[in-house]
PDB file of N, CA and C in Angstrom:
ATOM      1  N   UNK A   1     125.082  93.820 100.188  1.00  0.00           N
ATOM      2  CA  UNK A   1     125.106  95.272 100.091  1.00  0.00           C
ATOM      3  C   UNK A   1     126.513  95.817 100.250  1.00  0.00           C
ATOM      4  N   UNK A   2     127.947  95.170 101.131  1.00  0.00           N
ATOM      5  CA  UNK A   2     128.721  95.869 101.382  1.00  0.00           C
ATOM      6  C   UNK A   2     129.690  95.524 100.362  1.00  0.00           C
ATOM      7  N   UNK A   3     129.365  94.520  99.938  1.00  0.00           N
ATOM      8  CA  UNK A   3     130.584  94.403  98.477  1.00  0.00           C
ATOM      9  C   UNK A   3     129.772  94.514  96.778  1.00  0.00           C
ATOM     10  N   UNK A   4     129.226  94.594  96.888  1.00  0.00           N
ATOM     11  CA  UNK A   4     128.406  94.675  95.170  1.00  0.00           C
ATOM     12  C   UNK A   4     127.685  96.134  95.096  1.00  0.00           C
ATOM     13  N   UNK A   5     127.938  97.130  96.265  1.00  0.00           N
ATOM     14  CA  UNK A   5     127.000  97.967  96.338  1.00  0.00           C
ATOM     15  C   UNK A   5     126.615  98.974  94.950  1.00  0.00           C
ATOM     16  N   UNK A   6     128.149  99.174  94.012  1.00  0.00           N
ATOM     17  CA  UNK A   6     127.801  99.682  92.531  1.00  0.00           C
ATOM     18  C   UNK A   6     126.565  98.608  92.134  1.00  0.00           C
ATOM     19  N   UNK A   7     127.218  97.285  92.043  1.00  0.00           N
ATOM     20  CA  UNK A   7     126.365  96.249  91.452  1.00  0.00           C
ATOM     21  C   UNK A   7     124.878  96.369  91.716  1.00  0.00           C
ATOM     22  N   UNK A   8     124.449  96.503  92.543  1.00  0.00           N
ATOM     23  CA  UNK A   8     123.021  97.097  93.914  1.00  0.00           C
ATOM     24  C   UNK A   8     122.723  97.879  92.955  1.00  0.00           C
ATOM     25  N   UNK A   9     122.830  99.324  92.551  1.00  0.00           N
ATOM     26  CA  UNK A   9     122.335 100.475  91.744  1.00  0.00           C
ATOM     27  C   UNK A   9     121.767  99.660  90.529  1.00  0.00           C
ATOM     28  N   UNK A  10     122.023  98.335  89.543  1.00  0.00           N
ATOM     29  CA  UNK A  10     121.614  97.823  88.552  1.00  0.00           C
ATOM     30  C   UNK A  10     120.373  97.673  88.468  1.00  0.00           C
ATOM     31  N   UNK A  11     119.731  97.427  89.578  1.00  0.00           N
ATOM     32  CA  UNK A  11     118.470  97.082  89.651  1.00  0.00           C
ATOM     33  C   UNK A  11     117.746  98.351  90.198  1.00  0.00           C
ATOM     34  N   UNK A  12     118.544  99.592  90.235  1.00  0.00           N
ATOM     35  CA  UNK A  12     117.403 100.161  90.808  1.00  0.00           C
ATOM     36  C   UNK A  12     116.992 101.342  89.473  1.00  0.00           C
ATOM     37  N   UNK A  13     115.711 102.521  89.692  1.00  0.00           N
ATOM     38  CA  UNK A  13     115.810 102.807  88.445  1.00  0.00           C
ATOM     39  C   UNK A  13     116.318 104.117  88.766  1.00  0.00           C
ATOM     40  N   UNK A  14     116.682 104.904  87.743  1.00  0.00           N
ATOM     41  CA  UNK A  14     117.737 106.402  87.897  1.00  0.00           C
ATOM     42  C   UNK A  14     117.211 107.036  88.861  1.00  0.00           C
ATOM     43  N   UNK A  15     115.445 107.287  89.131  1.00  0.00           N
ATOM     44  CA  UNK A  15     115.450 107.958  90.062  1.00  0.00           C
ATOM     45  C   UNK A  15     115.164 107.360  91.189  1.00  0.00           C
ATOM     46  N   UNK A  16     115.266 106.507  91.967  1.00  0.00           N
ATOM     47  CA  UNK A  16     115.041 105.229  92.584  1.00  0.00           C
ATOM     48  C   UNK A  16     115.219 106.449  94.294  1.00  0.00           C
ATOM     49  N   UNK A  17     114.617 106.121  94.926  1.00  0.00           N
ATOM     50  CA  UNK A  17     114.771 106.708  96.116  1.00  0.00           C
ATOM     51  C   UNK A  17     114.935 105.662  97.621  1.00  0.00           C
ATOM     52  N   UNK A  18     116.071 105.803  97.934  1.00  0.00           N
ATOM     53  CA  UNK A  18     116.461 104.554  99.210  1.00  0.00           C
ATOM     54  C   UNK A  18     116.340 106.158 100.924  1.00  0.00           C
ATOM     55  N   UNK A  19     115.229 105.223 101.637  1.00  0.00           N
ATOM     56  CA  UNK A  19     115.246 105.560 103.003  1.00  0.00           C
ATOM     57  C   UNK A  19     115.948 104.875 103.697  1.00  0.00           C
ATOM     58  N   UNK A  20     117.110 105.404 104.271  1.00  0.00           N
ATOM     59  CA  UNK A  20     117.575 104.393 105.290  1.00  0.00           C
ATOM     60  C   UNK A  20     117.130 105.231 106.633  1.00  0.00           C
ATOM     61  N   UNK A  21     116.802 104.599 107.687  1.00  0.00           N
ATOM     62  CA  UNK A  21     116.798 105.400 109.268  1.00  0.00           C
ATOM     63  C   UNK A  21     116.277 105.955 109.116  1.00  0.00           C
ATOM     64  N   UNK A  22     115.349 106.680 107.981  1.00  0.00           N
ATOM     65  CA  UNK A  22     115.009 107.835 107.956  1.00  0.00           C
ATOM     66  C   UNK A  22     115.554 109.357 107.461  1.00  0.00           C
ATOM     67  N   UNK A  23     116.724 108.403 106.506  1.00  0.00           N
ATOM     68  CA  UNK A  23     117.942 109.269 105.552  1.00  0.00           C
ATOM     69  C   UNK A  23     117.414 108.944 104.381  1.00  0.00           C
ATOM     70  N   UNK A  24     117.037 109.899 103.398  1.00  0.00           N
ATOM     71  CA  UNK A  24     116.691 109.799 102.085  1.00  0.00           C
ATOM     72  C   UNK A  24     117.927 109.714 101.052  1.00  0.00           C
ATOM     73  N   UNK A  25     117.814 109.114 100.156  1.00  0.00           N
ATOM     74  CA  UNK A  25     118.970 109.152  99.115  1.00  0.00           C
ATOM     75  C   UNK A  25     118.355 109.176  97.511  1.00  0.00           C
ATOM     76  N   UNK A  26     118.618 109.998  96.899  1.00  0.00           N
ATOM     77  CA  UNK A  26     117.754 109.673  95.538  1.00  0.00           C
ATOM     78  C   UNK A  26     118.786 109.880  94.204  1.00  0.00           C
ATOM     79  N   UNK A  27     118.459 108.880  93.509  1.00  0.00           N
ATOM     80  CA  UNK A  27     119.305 108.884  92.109  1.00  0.00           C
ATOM     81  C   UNK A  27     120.830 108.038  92.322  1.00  0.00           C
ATOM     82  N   UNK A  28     120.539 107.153  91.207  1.00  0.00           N
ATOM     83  CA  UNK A  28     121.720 106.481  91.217  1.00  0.00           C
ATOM     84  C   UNK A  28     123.254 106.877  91.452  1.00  0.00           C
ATOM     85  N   UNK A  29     123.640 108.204  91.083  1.00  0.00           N
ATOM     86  CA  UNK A  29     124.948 108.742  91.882  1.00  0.00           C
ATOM     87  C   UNK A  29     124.645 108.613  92.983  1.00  0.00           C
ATOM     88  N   UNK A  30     124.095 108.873  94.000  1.00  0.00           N
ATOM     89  CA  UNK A  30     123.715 108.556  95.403  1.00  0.00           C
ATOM     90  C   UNK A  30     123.579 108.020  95.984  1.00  0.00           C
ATOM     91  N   UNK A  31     123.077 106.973  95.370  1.00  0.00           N
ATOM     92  CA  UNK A  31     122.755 105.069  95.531  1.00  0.00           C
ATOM     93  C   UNK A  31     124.457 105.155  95.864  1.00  0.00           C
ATOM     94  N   UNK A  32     125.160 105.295  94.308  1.00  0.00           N
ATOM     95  CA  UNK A  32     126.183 104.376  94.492  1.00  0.00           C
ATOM     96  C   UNK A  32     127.031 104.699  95.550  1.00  0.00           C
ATOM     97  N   UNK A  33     127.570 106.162  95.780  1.00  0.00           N
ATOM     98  CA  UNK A  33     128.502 106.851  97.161  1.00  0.00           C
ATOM     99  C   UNK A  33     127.764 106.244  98.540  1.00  0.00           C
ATOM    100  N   UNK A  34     126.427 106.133  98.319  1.00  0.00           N
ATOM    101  CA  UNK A  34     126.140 105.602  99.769  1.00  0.00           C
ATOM    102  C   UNK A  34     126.503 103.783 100.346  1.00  0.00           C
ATOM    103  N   UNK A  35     126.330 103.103  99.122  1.00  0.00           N
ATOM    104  CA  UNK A  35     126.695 101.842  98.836  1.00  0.00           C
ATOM    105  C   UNK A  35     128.003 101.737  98.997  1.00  0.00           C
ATOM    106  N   UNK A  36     128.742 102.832  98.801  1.00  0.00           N
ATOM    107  CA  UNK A  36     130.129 102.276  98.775  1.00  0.00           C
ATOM    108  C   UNK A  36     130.684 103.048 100.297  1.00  0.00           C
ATOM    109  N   UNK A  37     130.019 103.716 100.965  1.00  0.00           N
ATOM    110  CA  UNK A  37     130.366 104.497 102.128  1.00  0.00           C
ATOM    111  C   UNK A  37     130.022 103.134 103.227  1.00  0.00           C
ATOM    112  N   UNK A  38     128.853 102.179 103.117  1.00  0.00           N
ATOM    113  CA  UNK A  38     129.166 101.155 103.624  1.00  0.00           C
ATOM    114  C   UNK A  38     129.912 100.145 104.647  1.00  0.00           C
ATOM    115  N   UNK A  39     129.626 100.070 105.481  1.00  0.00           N
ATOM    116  CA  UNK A  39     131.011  98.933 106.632  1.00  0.00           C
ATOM    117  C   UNK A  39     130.586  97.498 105.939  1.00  0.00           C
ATOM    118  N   UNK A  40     131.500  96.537 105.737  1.00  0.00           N
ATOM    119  CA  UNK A  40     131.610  95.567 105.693  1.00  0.00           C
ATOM    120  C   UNK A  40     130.462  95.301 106.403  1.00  0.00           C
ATOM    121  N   UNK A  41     129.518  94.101 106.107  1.00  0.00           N
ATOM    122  CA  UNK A  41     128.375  93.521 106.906  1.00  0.00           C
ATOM    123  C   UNK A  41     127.956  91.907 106.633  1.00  0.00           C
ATOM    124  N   UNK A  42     127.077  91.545 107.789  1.00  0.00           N
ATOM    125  CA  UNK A  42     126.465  90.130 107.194  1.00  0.00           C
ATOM    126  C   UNK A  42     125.263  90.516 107.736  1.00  0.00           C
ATOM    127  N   UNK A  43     124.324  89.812 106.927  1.00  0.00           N
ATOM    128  CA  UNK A  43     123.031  89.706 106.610  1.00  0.00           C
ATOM    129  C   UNK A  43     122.247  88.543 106.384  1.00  0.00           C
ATOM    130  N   UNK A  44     121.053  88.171 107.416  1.00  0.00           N
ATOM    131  CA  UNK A  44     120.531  87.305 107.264  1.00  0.00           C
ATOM    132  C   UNK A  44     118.969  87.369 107.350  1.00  0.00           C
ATOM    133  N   UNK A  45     118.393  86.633 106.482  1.00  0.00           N
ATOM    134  CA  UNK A  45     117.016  87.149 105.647  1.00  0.00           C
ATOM    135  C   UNK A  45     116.146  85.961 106.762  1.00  0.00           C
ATOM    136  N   UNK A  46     115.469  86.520 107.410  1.00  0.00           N
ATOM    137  CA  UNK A  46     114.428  85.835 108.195  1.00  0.00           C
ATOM    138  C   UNK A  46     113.265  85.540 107.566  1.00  0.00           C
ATOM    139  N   UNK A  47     112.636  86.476 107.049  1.00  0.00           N
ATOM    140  CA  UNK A  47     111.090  86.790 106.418  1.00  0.00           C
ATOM    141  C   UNK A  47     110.825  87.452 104.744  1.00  0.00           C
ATOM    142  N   UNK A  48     110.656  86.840 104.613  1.00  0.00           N
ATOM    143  CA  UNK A  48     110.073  87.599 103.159  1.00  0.00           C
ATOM    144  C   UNK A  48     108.684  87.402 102.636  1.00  0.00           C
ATOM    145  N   UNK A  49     108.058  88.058 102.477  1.00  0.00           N
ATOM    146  CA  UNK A  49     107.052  88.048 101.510  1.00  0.00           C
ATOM    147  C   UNK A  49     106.645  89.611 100.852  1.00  0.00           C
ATOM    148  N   UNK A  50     105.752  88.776  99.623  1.00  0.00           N
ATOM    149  CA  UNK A  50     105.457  89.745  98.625  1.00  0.00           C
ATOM    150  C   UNK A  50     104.397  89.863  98.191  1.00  0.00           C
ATOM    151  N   UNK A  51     104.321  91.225  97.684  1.00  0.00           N
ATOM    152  CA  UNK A  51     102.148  91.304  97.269  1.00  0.00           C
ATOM    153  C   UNK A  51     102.277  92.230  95.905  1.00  0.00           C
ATOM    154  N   UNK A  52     101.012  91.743  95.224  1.00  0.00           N
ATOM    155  CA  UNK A  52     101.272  93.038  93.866  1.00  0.00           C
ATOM    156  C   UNK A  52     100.389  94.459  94.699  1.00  0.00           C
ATOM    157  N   UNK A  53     101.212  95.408  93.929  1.00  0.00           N
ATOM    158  CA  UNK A  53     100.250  96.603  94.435  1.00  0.00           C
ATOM    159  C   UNK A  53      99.313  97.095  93.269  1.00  0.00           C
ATOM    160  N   UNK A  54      97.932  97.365  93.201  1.00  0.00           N
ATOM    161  CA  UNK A  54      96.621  97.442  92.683  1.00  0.00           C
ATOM    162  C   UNK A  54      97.617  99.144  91.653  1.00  0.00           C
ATOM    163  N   UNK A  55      96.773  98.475  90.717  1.00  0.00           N
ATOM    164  CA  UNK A  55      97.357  99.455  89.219  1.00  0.00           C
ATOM    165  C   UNK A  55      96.861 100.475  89.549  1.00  0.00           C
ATOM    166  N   UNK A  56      95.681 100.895  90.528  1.00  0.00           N
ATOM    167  CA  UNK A  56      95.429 102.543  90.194  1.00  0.00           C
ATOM    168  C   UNK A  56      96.448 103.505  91.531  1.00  0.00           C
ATOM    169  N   UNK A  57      97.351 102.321  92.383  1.00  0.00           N
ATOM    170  CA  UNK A  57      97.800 103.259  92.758  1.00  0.00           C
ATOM    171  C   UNK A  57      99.390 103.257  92.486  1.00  0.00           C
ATOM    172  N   UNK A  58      99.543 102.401  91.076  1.00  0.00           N
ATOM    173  CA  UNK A  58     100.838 103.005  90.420  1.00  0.00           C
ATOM    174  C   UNK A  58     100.773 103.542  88.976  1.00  0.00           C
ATOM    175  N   UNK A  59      99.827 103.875  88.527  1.00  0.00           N
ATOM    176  CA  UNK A  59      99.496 104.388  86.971  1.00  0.00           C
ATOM    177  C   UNK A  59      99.690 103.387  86.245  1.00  0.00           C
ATOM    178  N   UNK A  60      98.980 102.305  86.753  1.00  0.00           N
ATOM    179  CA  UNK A  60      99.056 101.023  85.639  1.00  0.00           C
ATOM    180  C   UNK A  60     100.215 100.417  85.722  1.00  0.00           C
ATOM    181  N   UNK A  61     101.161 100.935  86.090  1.00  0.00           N
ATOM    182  CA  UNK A  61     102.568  99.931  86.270  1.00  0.00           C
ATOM    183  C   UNK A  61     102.799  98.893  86.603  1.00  0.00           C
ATOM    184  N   UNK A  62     102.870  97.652  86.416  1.00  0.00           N
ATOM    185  CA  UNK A  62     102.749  96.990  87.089  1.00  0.00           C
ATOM    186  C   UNK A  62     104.256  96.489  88.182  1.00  0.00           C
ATOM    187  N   UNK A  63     103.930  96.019  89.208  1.00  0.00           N
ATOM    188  CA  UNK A  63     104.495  96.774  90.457  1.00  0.00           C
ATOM    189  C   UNK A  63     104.229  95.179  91.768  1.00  0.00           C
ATOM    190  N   UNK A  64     105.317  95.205  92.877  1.00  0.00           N
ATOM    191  CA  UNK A  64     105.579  94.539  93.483  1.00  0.00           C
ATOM    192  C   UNK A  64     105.901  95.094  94.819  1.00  0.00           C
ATOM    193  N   UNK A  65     105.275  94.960  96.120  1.00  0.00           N
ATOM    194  CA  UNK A  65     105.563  94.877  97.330  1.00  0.00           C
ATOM    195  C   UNK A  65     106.596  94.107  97.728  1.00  0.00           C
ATOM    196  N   UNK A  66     107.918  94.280  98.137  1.00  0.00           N
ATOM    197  CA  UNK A  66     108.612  93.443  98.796  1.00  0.00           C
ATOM    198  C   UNK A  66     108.538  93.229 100.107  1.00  0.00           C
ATOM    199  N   UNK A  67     108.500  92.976 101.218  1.00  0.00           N
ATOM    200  CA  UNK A  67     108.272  93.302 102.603  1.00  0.00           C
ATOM    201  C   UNK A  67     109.203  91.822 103.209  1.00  0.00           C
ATOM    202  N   UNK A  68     110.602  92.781 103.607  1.00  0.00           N
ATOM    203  CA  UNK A  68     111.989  91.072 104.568  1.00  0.00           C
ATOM    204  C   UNK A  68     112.020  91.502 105.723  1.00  0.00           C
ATOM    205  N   UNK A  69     112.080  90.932 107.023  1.00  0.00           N
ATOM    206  CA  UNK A  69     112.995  91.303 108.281  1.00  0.00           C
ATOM    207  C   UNK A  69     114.118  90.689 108.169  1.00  0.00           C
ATOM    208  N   UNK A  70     114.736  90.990 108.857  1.00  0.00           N
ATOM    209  CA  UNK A  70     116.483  90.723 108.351  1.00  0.00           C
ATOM    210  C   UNK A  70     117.473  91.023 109.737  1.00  0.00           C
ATOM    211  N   UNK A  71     118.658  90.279 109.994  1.00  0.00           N
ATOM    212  CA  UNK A  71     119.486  90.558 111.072  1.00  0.00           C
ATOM    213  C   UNK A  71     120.714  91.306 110.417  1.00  0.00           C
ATOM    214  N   UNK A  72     121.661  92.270 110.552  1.00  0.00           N
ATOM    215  CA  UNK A  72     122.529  92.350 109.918  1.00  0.00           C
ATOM    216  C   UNK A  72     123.870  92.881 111.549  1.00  0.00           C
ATOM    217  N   UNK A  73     125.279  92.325 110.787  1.00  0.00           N
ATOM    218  CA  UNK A  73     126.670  93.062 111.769  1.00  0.00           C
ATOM    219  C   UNK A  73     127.403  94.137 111.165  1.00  0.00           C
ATOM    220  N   UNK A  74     127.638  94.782 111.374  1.00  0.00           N
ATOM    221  CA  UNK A  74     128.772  95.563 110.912  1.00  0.00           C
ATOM    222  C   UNK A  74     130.148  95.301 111.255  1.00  0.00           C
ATOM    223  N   UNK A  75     130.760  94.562 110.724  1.00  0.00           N
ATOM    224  CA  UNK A  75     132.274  94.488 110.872  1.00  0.00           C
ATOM    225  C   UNK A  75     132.480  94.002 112.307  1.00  0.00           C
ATOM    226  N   UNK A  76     131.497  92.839 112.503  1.00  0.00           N
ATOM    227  CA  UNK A  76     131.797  91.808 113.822  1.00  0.00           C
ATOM    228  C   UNK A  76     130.891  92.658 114.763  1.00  0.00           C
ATOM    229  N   UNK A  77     130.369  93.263 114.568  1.00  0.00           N
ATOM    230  CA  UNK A  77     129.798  94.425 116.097  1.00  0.00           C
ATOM    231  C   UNK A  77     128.645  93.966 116.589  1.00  0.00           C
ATOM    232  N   UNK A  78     127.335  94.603 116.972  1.00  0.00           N
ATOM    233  CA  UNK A  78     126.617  94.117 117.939  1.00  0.00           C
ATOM    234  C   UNK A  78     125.404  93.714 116.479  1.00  0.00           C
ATOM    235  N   UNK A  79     124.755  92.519 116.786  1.00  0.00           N
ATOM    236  CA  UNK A  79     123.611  92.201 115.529  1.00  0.00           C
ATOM    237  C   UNK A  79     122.413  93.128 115.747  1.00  0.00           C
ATOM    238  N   UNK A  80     121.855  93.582 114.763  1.00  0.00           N
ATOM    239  CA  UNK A  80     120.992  94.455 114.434  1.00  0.00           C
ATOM    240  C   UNK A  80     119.578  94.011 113.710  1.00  0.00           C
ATOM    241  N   UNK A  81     118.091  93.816 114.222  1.00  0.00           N
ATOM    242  CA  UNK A  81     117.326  93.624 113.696  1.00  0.00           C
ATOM    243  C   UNK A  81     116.632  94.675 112.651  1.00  0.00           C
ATOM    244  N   UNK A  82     116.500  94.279 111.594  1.00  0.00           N
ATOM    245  CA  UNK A  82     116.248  95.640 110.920  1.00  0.00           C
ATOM    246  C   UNK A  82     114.797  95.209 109.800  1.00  0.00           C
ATOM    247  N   UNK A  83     113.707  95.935 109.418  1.00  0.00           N
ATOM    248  CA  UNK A  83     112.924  95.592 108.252  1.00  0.00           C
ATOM    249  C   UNK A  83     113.036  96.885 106.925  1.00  0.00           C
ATOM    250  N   UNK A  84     112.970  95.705 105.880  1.00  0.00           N
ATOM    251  CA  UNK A  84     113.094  96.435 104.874  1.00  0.00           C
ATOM    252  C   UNK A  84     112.052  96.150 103.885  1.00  0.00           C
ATOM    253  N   UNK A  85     111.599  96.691 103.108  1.00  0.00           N
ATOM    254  CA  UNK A  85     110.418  97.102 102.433  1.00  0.00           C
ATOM    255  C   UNK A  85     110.599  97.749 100.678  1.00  0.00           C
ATOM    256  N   UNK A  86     110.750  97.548  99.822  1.00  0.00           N
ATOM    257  CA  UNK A  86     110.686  97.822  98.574  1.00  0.00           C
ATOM    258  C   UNK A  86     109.663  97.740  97.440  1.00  0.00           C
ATOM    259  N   UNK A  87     109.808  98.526  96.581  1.00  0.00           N
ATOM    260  CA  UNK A  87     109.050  98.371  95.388  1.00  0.00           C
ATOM    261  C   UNK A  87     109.786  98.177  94.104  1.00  0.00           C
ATOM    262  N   UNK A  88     109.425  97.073  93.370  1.00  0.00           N
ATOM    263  CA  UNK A  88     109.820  96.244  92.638  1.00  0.00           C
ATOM    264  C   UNK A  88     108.946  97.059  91.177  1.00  0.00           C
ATOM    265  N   UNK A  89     109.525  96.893  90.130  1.00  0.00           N
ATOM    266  CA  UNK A  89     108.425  97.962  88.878  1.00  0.00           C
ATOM    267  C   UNK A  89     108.904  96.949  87.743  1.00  0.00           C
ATOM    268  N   UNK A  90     107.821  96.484  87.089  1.00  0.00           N
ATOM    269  CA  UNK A  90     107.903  96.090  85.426  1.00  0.00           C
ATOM    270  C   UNK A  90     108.348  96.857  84.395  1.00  0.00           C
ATOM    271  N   UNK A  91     109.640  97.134  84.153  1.00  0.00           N
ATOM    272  CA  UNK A  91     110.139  98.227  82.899  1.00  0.00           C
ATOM    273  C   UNK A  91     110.177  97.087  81.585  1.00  0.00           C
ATOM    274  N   UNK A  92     109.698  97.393  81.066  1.00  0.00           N
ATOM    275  CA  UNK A  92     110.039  96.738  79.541  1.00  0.00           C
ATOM    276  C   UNK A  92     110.896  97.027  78.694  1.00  0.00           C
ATOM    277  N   UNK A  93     111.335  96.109  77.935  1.00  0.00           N
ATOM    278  CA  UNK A  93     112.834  96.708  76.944  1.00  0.00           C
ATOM    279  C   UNK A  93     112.576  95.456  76.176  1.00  0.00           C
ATOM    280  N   UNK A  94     112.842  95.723  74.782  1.00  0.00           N
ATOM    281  CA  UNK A  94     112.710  95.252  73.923  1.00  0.00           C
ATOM    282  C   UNK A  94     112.541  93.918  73.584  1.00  0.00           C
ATOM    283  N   UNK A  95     113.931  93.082  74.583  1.00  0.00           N
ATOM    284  CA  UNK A  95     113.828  91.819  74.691  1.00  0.00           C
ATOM    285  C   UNK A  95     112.773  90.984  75.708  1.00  0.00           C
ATOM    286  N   UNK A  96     112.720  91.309  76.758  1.00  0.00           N
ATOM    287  CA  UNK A  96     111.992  91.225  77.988  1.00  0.00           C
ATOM    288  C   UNK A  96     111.867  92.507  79.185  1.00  0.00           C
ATOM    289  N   UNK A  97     111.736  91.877  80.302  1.00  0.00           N
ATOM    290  CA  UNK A  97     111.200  92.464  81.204  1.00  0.00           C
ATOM    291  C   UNK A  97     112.164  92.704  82.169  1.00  0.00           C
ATOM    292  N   UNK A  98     112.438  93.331  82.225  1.00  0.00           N
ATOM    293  CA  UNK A  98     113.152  94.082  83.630  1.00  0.00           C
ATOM    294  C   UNK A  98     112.472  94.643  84.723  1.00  0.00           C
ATOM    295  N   UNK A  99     113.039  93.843  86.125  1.00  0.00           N
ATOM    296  CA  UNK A  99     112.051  94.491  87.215  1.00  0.00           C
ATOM    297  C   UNK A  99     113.058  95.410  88.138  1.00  0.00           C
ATOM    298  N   UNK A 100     113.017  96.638  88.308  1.00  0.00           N
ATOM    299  CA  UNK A 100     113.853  97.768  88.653  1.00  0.00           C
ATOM    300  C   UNK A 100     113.237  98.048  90.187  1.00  0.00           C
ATOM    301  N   UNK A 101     114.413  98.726  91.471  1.00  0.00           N
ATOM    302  CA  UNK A 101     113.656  99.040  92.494  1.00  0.00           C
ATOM    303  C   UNK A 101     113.233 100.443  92.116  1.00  0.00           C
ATOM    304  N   UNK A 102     112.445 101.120  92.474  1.00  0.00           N
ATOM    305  CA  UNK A 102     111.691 102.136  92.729  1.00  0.00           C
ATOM    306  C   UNK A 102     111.868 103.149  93.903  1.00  0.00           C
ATOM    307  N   UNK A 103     111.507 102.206  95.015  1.00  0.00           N
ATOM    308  CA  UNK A 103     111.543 102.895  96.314  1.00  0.00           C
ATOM    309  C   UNK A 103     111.917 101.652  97.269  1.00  0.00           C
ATOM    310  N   UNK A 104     113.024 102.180  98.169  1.00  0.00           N
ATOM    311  CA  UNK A 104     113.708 100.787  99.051  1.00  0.00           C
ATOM    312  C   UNK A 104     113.302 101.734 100.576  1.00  0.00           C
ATOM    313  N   UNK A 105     113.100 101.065 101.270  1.00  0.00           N
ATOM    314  CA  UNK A 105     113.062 101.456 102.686  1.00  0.00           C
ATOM    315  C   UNK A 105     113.448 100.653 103.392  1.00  0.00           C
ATOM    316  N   UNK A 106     114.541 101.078 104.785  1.00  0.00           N
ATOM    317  CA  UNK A 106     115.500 100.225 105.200  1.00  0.00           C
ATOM    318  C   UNK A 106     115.087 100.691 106.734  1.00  0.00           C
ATOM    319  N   UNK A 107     115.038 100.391 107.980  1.00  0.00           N
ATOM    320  CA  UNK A 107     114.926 100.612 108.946  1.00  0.00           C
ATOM    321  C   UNK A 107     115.197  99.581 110.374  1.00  0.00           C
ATOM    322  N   UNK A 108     116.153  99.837 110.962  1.00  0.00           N
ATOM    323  CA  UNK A 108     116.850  99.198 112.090  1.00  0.00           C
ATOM    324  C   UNK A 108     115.385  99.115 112.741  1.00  0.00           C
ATOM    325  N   UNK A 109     115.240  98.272 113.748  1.00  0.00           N
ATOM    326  CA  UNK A 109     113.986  97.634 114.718  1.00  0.00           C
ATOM    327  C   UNK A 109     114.768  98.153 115.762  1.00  0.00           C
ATOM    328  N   UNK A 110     115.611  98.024 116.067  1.00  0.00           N
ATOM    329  CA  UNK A 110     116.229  98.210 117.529  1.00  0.00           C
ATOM    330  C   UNK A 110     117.494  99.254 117.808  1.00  0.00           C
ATOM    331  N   UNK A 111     117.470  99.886 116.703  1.00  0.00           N
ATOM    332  CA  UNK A 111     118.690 101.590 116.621  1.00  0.00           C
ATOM    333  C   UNK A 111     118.592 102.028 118.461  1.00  0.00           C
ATOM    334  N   UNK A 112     117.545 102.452 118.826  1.00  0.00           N
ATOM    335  CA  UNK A 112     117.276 103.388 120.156  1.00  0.00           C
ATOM    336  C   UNK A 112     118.183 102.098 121.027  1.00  0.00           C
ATOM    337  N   UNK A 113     118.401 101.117 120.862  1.00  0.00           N
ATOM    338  CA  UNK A 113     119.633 100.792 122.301  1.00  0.00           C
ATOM    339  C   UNK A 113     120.407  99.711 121.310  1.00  0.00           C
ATOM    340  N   UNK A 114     121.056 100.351 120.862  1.00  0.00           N
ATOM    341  CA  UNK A 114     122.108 100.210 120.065  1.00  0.00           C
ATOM    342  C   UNK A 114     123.007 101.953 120.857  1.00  0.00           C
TER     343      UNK A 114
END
């Protein structure tokens, strides 16, 4: 996230909406200033799994649950447990399939003693 963060916006779709903390961000200009407002970080992926979500509650889209817990630092500082949560979407284009984020939700586990 802290060095590719333009790169990050590729996958998401124009109106793509990222919660962080409980900070909304919507549309790829927004994506990208927030991506690039960024501290240097490391990140390490504990958990992942994934589920499809049932077509009537995306208008047939077909569609992907992401669900990671994750540790991340900011520029050497104190480690941070955090879960993050996305939706993954089937866009089609001519050649194949493109899977775009939708909606990202980002949330520290342990912010209150930090």
């Amino acid at each position: 996230m802290d060095r590719r963060g333009r790169a990050l916006t590729r996958l998401h779709l124009d109106k793509a909406t990222l919660t962080w903390n409980g900070n909304v961000v919507t549309g790829l200009e927004a994506l990208i200033n927030f991506f690039e407002m960024l501290l240097s970080s490391e990140f390490q992926l504990s958990m992942l799994d994934c589920k499809p979500v049932h077509e009537q509650a995306t208008q047939a889209q077909t569609t992907v649950l992401v669900v990671t817990s994750e540790t991340m630092k900011f520029d050497g500082n104190k480690q941070h447990y955090f879960n993050k949560n996305f939706l993954l979407t089937a866009q089609p284009t001519p050649n194949k399939i493109m899977w775009k984020t939708t909606s990202d939700c980002f949330c520290f586990q342990d912010w209150a003693s930090s």
